[in-house]
C-alpha atoms as a PDB file:
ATOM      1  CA  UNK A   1     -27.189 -10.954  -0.125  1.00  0.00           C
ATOM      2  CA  UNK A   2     -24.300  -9.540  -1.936  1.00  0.00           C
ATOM      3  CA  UNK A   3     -21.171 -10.754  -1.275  1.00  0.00           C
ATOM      4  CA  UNK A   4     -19.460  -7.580   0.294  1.00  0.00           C
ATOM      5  CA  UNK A   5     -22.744  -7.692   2.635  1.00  0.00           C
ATOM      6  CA  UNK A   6     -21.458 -11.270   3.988  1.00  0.00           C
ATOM      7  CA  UNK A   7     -19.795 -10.700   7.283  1.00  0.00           C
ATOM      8  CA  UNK A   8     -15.809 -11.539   8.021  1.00  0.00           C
ATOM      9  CA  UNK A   9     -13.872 -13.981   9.665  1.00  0.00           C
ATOM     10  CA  UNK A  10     -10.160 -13.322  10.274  1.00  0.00           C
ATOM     11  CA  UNK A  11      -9.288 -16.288   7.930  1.00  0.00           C
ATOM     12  CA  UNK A  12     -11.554 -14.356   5.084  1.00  0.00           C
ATOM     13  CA  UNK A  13      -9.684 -11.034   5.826  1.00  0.00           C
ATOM     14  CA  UNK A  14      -6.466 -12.579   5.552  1.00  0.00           C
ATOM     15  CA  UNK A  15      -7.629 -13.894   2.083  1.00  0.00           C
ATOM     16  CA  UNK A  16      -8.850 -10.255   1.202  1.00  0.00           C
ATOM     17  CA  UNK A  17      -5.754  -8.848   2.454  1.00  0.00           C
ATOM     18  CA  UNK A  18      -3.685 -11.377   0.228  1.00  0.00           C
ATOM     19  CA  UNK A  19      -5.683 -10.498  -2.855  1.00  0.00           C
ATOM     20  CA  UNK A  20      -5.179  -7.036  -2.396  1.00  0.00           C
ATOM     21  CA  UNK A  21      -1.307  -7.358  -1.916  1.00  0.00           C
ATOM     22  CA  UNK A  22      -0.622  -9.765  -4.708  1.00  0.00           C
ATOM     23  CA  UNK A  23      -2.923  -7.868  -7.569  1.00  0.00           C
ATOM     24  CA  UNK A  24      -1.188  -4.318  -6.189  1.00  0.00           C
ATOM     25  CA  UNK A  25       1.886  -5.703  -6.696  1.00  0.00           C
ATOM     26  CA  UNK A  26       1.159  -6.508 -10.290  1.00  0.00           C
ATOM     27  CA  UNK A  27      -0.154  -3.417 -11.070  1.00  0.00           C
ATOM     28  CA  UNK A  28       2.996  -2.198  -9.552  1.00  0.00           C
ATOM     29  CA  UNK A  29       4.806  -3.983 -11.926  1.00  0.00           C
ATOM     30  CA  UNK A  30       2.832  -3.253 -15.084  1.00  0.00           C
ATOM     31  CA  UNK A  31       3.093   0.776 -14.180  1.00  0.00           C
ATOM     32  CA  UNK A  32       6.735   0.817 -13.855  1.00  0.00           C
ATOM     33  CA  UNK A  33       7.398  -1.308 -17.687  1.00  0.00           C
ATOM     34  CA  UNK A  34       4.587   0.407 -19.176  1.00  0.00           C
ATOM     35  CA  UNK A  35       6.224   3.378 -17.751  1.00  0.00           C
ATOM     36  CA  UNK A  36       9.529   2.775 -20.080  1.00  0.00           C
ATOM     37  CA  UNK A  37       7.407   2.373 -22.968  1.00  0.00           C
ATOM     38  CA  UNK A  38       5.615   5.464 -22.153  1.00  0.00           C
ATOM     39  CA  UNK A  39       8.421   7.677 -22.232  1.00  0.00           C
ATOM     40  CA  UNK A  40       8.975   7.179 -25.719  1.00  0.00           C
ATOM     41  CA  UNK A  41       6.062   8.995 -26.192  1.00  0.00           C
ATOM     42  CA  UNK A  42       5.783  11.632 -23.120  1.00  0.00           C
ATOM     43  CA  UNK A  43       8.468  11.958 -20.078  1.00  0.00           C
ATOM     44  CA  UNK A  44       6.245  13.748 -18.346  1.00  0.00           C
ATOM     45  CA  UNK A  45       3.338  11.010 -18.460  1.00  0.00           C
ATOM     46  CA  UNK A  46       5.973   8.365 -17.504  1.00  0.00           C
ATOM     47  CA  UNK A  47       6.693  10.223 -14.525  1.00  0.00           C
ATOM     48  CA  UNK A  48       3.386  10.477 -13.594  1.00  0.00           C
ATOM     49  CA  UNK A  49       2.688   6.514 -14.022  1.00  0.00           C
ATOM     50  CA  UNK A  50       5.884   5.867 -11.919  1.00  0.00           C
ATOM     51  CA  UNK A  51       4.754   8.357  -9.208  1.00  0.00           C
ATOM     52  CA  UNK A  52       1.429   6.217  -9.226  1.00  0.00           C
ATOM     53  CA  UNK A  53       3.511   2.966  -9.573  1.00  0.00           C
ATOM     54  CA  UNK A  54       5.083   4.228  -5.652  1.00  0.00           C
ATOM     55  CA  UNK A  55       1.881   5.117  -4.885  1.00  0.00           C
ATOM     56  CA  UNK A  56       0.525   1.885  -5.393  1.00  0.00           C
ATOM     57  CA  UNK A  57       3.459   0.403  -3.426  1.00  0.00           C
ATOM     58  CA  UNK A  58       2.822   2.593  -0.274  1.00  0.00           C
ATOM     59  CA  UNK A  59      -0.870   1.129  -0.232  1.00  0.00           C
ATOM     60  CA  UNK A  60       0.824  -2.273  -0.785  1.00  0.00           C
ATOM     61  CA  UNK A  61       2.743  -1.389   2.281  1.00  0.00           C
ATOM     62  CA  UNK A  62      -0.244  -0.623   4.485  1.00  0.00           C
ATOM     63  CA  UNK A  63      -2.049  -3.741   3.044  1.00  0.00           C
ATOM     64  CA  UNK A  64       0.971  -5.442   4.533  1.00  0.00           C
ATOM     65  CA  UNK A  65       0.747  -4.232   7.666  1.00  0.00           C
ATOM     66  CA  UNK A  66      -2.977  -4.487   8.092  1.00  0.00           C
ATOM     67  CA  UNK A  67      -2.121  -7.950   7.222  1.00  0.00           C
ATOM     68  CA  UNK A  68       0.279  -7.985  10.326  1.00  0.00           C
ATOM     69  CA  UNK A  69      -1.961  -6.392  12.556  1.00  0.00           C
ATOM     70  CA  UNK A  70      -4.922  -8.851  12.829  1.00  0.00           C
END
């Protein structure tokens, strides 16, 4: 059995849930100052990695309230 074939409890989703949140939120991070250093290079490109930097921060959001609504 793998283990995304293992079935939930609400104390594993919470875990999941937490996971998710804390490594979006790092991504988040690492978009927005690679962002800076991308610029040097293209403006346009850093735009694009800060639009997916909010991106990533909206799906944090819903994460969140997934979170809230167990």
């Amino acid at each position: 059995m793998h283990e995304h074939d293992k079935p939930l409890d609400e104390n594993s989703v919470k875990s999941l849930l937490n996971h998710w949140i804390e490594h979006n939120e790092s991504h988040s991070v690492s978009f927005k100052e690679r962002a800076a250093q991308v610029a040097r290079v293209s403006e346009l490109a850093a735009q694009d990695i800060n639009r997916a930097a909010e991106l990533m921060d909206e799906c944090t959001e819903m994460l969140k309230k997934a979170l809230k609504d167990l």
